[in-house]
PDB file of N, CA and C in Angstrom:
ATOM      1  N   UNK A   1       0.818  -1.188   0.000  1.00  0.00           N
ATOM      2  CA  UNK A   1       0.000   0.000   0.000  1.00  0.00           C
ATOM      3  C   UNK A   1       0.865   1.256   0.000  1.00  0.00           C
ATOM      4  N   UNK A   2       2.130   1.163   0.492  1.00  0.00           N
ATOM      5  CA  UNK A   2       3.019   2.302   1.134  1.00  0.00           C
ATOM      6  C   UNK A   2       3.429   2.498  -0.698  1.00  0.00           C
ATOM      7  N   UNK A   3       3.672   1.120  -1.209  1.00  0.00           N
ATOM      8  CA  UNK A   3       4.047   1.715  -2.874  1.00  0.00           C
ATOM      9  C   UNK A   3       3.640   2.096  -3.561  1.00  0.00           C
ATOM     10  N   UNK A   4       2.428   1.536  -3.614  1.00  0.00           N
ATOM     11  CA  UNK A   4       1.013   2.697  -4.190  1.00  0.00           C
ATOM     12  C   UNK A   4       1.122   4.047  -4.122  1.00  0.00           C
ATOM     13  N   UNK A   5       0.659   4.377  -2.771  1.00  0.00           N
ATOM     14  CA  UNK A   5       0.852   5.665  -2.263  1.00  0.00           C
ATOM     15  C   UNK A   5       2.368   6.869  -2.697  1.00  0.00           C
ATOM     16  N   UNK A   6       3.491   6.341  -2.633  1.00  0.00           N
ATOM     17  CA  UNK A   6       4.370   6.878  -3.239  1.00  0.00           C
ATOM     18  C   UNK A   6       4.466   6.950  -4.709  1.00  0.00           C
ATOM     19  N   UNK A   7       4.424   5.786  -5.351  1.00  0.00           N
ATOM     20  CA  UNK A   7       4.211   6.059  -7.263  1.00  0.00           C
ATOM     21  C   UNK A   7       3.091   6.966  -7.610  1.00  0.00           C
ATOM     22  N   UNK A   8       1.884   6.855  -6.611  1.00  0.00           N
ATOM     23  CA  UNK A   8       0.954   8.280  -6.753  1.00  0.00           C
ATOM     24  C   UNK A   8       1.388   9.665  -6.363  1.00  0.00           C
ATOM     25  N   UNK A   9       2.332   9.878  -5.795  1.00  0.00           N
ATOM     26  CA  UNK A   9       2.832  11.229  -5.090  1.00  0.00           C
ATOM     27  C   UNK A   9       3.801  11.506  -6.228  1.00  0.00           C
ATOM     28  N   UNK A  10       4.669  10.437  -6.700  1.00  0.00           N
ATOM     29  CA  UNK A  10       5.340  11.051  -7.415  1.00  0.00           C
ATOM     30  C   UNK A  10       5.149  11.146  -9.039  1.00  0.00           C
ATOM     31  N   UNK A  11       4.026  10.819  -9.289  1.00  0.00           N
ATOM     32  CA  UNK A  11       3.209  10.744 -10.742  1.00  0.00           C
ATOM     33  C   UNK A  11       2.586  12.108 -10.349  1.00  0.00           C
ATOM     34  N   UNK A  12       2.025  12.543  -9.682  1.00  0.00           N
ATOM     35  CA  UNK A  12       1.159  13.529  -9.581  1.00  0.00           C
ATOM     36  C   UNK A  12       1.906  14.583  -9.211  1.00  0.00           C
ATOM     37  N   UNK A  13       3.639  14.531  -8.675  1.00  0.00           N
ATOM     38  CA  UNK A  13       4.507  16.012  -8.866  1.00  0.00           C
ATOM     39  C   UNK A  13       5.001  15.588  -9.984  1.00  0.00           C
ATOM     40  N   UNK A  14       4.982  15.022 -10.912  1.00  0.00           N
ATOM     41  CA  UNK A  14       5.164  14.684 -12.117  1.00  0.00           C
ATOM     42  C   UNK A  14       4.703  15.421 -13.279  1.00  0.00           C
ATOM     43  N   UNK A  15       3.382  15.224 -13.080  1.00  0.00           N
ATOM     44  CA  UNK A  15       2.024  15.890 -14.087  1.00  0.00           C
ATOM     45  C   UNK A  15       2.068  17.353 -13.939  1.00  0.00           C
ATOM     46  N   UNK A  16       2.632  17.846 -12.309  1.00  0.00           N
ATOM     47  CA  UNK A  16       2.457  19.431 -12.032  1.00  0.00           C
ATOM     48  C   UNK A  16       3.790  20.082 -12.598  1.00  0.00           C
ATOM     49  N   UNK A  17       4.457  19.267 -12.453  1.00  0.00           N
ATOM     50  CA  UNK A  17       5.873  19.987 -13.471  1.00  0.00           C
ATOM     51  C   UNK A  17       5.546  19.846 -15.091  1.00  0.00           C
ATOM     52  N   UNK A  18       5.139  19.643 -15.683  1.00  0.00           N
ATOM     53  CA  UNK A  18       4.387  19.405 -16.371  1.00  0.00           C
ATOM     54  C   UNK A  18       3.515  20.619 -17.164  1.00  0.00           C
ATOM     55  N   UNK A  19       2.291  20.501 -16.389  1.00  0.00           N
ATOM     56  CA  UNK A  19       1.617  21.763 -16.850  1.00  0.00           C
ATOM     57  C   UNK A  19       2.290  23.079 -17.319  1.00  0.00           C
ATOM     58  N   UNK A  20       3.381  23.956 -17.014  1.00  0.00           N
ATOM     59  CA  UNK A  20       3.607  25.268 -17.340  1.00  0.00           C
ATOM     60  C   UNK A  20       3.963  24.932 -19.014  1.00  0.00           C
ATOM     61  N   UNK A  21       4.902  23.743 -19.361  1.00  0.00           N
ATOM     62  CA  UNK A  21       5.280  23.733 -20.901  1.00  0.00           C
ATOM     63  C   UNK A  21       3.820  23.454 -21.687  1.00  0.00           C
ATOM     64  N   UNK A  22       2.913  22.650 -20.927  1.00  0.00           N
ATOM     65  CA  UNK A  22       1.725  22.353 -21.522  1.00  0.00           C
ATOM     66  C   UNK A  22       0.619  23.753 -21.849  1.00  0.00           C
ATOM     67  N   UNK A  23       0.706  24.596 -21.024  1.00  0.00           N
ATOM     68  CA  UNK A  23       0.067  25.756 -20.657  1.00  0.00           C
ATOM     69  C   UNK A  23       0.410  26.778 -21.543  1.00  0.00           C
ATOM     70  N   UNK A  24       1.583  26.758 -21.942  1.00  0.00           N
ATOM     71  CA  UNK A  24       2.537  27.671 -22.886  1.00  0.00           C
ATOM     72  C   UNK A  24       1.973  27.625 -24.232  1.00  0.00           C
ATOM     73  N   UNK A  25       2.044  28.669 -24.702  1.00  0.00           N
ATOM     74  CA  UNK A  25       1.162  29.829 -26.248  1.00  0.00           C
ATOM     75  C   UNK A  25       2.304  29.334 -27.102  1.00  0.00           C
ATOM     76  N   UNK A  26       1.467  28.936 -28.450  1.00  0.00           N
ATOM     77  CA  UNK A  26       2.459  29.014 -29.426  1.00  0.00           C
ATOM     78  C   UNK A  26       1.945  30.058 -30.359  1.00  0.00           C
ATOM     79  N   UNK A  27       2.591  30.843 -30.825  1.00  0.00           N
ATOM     80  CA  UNK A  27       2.222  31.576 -32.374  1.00  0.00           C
ATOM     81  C   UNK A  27       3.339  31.554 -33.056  1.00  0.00           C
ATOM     82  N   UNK A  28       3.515  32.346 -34.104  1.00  0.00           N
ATOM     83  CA  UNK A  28       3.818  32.636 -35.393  1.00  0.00           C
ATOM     84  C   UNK A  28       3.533  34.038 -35.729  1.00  0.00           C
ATOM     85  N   UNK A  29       5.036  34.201 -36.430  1.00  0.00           N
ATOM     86  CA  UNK A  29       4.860  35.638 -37.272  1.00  0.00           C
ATOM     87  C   UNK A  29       5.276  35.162 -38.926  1.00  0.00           C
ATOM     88  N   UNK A  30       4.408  35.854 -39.436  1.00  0.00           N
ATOM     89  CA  UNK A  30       4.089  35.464 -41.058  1.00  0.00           C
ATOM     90  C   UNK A  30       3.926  36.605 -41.555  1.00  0.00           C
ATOM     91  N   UNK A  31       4.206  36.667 -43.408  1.00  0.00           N
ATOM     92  CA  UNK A  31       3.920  37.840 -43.832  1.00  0.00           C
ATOM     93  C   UNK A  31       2.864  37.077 -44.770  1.00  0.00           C
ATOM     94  N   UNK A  32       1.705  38.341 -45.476  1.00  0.00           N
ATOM     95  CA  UNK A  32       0.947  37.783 -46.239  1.00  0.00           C
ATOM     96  C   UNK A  32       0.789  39.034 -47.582  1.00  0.00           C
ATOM     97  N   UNK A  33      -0.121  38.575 -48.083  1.00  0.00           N
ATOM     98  CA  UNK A  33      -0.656  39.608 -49.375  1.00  0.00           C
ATOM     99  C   UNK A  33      -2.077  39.400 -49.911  1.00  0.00           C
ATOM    100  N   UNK A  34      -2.211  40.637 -50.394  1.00  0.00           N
ATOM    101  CA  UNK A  34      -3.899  40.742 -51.002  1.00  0.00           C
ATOM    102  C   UNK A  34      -3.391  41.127 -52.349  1.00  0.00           C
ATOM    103  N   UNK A  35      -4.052  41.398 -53.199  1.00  0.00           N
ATOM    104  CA  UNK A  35      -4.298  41.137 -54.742  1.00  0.00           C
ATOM    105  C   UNK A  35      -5.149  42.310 -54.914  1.00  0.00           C
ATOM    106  N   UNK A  36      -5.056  43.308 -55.755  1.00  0.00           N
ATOM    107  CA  UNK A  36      -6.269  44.143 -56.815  1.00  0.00           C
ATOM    108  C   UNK A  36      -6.668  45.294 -55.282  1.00  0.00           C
ATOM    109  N   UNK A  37      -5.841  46.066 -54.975  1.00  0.00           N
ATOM    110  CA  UNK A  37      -4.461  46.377 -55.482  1.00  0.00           C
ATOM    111  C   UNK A  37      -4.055  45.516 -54.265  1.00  0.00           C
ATOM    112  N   UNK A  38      -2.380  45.643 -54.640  1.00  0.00           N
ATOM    113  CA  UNK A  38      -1.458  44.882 -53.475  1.00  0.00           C
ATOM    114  C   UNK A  38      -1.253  45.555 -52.741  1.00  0.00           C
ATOM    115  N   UNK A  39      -2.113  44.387 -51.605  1.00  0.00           N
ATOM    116  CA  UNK A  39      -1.491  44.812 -49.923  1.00  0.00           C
ATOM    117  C   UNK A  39      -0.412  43.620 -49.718  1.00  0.00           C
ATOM    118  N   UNK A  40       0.684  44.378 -48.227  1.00  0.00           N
ATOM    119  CA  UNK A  40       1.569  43.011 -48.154  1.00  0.00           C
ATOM    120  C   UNK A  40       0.948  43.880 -46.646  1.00  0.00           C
ATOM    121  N   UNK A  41       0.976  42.613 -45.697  1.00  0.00           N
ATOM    122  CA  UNK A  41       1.075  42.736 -43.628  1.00  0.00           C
ATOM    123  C   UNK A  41       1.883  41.918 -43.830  1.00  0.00           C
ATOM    124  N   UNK A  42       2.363  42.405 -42.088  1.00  0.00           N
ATOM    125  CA  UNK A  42       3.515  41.400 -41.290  1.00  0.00           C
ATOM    126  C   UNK A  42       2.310  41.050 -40.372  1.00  0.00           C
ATOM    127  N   UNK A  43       2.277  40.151 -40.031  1.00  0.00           N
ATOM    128  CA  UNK A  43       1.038  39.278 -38.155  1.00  0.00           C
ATOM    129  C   UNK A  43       1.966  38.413 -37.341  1.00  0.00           C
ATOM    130  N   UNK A  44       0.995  38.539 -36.351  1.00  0.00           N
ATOM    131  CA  UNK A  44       1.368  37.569 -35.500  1.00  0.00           C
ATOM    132  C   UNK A  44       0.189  37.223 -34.755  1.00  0.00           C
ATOM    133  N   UNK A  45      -0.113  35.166 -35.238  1.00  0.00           N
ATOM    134  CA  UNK A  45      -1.018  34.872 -34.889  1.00  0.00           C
ATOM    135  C   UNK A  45      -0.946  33.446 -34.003  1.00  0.00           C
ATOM    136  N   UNK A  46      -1.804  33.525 -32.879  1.00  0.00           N
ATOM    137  CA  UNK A  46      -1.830  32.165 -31.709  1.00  0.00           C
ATOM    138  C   UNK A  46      -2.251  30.815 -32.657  1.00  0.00           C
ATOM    139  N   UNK A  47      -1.137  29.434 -32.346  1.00  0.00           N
ATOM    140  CA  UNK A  47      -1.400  28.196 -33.593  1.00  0.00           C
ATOM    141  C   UNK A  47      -1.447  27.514 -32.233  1.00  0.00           C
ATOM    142  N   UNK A  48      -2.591  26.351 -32.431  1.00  0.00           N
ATOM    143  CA  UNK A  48      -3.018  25.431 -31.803  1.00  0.00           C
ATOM    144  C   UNK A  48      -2.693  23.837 -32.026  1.00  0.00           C
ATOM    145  N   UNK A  49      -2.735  23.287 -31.122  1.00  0.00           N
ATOM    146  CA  UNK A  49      -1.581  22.194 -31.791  1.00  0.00           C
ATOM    147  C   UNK A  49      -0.144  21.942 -31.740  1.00  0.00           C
ATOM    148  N   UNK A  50       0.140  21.477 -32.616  1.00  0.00           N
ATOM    149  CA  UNK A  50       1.739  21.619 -32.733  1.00  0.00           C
ATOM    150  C   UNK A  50       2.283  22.745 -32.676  1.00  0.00           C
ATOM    151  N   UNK A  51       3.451  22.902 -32.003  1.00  0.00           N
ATOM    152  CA  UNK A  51       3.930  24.131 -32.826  1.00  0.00           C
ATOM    153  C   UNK A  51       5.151  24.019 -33.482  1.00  0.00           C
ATOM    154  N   UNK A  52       4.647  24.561 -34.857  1.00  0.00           N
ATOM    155  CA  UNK A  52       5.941  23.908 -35.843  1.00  0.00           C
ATOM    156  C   UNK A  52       5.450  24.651 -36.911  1.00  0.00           C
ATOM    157  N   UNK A  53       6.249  25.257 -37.836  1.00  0.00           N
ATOM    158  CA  UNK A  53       6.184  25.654 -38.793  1.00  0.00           C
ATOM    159  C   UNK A  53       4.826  25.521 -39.812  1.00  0.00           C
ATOM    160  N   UNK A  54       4.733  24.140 -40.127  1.00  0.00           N
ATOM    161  CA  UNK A  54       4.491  23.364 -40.689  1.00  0.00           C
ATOM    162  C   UNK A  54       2.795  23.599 -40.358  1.00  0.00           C
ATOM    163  N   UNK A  55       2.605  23.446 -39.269  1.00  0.00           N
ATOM    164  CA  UNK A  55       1.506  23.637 -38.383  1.00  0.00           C
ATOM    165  C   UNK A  55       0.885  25.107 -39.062  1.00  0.00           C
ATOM    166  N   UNK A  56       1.654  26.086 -38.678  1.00  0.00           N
ATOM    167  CA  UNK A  56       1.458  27.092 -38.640  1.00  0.00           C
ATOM    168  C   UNK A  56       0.679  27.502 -40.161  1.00  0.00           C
ATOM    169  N   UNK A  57       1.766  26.825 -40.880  1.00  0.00           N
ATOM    170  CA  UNK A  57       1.092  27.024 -42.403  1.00  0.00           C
ATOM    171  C   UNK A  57      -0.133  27.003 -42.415  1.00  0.00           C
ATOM    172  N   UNK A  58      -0.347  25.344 -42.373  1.00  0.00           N
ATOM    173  CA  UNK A  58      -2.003  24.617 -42.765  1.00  0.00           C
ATOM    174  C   UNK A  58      -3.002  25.741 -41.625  1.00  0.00           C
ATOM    175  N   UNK A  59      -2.542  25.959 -40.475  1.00  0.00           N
ATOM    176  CA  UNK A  59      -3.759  27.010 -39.991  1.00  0.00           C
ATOM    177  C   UNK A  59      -3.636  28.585 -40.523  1.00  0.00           C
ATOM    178  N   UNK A  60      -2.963  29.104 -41.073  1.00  0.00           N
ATOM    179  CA  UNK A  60      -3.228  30.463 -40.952  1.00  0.00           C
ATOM    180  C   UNK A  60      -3.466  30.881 -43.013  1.00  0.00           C
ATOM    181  N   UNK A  61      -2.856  29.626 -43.272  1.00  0.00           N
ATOM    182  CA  UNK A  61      -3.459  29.046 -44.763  1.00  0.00           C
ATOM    183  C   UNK A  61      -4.937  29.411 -45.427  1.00  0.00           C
ATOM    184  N   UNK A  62      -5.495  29.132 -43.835  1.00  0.00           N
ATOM    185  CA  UNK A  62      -7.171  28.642 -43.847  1.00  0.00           C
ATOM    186  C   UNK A  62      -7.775  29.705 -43.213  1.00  0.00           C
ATOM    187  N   UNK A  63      -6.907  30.859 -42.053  1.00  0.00           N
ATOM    188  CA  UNK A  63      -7.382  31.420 -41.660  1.00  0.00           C
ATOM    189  C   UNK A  63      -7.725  33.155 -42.645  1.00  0.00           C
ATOM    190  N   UNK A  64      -5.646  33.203 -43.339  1.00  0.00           N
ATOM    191  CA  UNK A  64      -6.170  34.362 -44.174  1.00  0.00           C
ATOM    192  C   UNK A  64      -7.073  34.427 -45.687  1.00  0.00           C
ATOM    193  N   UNK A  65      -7.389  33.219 -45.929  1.00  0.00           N
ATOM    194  CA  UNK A  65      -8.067  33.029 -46.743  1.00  0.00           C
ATOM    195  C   UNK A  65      -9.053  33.107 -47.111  1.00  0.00           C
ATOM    196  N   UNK A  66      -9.666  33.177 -45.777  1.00  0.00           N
ATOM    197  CA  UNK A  66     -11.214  33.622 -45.584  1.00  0.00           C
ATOM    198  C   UNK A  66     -11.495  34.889 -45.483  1.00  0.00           C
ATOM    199  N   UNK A  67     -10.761  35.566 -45.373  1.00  0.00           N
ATOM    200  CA  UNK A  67     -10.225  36.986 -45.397  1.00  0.00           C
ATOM    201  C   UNK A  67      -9.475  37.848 -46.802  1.00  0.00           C
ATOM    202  N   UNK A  68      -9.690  36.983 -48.030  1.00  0.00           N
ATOM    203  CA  UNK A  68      -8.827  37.737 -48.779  1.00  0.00           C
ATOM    204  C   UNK A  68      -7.207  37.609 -48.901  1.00  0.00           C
ATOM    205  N   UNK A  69      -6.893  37.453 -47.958  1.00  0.00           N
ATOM    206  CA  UNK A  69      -5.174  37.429 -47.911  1.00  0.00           C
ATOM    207  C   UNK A  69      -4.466  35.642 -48.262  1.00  0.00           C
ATOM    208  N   UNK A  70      -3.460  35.654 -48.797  1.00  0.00           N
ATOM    209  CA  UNK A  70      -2.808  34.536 -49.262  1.00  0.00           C
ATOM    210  C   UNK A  70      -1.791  34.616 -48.547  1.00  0.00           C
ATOM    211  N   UNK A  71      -1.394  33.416 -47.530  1.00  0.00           N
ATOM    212  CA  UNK A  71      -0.011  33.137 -46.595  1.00  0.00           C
ATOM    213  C   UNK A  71       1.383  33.613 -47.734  1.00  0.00           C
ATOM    214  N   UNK A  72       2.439  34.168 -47.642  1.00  0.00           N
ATOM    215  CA  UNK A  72       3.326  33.875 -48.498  1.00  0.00           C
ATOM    216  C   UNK A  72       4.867  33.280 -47.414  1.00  0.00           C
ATOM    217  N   UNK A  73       4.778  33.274 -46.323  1.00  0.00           N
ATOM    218  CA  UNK A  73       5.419  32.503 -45.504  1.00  0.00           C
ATOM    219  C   UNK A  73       5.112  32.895 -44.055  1.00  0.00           C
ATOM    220  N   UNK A  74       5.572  31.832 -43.165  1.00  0.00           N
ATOM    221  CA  UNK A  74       5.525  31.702 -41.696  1.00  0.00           C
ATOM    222  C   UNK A  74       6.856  32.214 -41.474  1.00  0.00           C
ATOM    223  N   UNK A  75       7.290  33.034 -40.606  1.00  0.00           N
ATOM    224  CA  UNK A  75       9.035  33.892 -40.547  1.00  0.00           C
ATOM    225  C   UNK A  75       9.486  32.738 -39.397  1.00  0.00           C
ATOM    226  N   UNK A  76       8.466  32.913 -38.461  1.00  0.00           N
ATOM    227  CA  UNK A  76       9.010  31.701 -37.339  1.00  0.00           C
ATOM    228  C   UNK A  76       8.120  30.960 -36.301  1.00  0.00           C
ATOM    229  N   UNK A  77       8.189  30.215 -35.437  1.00  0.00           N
ATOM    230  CA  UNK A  77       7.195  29.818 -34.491  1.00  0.00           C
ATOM    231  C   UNK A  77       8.196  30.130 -33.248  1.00  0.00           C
ATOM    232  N   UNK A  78       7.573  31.149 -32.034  1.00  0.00           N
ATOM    233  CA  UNK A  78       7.820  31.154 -30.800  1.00  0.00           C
ATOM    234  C   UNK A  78       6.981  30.751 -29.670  1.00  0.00           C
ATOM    235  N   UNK A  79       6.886  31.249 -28.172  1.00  0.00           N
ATOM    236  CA  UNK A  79       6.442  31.248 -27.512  1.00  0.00           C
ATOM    237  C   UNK A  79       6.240  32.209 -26.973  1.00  0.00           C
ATOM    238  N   UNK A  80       5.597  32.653 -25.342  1.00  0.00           N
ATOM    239  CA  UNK A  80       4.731  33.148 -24.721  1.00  0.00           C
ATOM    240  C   UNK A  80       5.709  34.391 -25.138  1.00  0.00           C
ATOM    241  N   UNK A  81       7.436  34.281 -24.767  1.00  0.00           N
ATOM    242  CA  UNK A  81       7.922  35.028 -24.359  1.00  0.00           C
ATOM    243  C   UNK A  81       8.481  35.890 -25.740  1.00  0.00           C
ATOM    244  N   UNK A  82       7.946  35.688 -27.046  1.00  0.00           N
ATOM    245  CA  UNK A  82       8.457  35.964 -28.103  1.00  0.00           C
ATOM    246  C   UNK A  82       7.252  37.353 -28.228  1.00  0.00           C
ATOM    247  N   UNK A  83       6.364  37.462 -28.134  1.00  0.00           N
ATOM    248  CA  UNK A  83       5.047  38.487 -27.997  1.00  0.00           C
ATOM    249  C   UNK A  83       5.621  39.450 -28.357  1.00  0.00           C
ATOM    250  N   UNK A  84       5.982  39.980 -26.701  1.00  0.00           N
ATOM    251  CA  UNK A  84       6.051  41.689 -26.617  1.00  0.00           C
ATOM    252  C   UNK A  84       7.062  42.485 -27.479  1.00  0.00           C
ATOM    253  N   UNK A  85       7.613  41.328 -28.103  1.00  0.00           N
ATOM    254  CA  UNK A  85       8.691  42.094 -29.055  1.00  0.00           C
ATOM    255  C   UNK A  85       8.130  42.577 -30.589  1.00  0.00           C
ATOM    256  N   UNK A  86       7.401  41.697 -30.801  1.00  0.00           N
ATOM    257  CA  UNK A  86       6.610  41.732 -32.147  1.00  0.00           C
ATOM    258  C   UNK A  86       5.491  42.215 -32.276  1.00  0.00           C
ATOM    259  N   UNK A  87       4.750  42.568 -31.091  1.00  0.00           N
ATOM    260  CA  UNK A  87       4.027  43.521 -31.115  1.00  0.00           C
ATOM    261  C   UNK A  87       3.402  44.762 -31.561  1.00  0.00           C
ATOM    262  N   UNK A  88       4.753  45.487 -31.702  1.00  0.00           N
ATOM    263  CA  UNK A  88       5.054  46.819 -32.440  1.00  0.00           C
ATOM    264  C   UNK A  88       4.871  46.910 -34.077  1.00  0.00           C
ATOM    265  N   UNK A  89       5.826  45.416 -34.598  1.00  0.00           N
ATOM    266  CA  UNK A  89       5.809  45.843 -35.570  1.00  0.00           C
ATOM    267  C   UNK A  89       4.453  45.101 -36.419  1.00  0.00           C
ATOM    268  N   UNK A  90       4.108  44.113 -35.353  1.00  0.00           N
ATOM    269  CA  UNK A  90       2.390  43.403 -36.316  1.00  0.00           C
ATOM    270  C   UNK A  90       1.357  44.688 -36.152  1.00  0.00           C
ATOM    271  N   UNK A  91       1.197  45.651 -35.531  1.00  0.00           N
ATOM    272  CA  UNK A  91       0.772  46.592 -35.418  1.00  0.00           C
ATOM    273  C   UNK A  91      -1.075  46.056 -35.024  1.00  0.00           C
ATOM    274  N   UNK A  92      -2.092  46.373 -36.180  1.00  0.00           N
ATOM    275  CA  UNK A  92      -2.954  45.853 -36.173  1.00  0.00           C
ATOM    276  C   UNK A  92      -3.395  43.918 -36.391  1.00  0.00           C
ATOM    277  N   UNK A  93      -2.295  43.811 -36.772  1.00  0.00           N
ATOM    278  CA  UNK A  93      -2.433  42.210 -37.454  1.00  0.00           C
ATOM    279  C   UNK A  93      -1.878  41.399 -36.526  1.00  0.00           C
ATOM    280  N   UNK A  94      -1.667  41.971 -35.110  1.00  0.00           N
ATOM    281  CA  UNK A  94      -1.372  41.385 -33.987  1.00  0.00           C
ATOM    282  C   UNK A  94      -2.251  41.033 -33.496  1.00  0.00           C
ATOM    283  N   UNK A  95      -2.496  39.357 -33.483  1.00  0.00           N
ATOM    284  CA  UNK A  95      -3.736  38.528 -33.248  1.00  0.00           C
ATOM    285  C   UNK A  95      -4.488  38.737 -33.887  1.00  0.00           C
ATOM    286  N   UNK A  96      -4.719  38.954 -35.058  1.00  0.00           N
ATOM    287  CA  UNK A  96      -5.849  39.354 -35.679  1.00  0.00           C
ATOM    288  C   UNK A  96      -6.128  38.091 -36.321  1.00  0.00           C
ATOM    289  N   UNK A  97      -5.499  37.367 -36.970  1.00  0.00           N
ATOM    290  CA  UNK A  97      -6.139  36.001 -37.982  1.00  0.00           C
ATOM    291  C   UNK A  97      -5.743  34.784 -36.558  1.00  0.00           C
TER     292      UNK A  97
END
């Protein structure tokens, strides 16, 4: 019973170390374009899922599209702590798609 009790204590500070990487934001900064006349934005948008490039594509693929705009690349995938820097220059297109 005493082993029980310990493989549960230490599975469950296990799972809590755990949560903060699980908890953690992925986005992406991408540039895109519109057509008739040409617009180009820089964004930066939250990707769900993986975070990977790759990822990033197939969602924001689907997202500016519905919108007029065509992906023409993903620049990079960061985290929580990548934000406040890019902020400035996504201007309005910060979180926006």
């Amino acid at each position: 019973m005493k082993h029980a009790l310990h493989i549960f204590v230490i599975t469950a500070a296990l799972n809590l170390t755990a949560l903060p990487v699980q908890a953690a934001g992925c986005y992406a900064d991408y540039k895109a374009k519109q057509e008739s006349p040409l617009r180009l934005h820089y964004g930066v948008a939250q990707i769900s899922g993986e975070c990977s490039k790759s990822s990033a594509r197939t969602q924001l693929s689907q997202r500016l599209a519905a919108q007029g705009w065509t992906l023409l690349n993903i620049v990079s995938v960061f985290g929580d702590d990548g934000l406040a820097q890019r902020k400035d220059s996504a201007g309005p297109n910060f979180l926006r798609f």
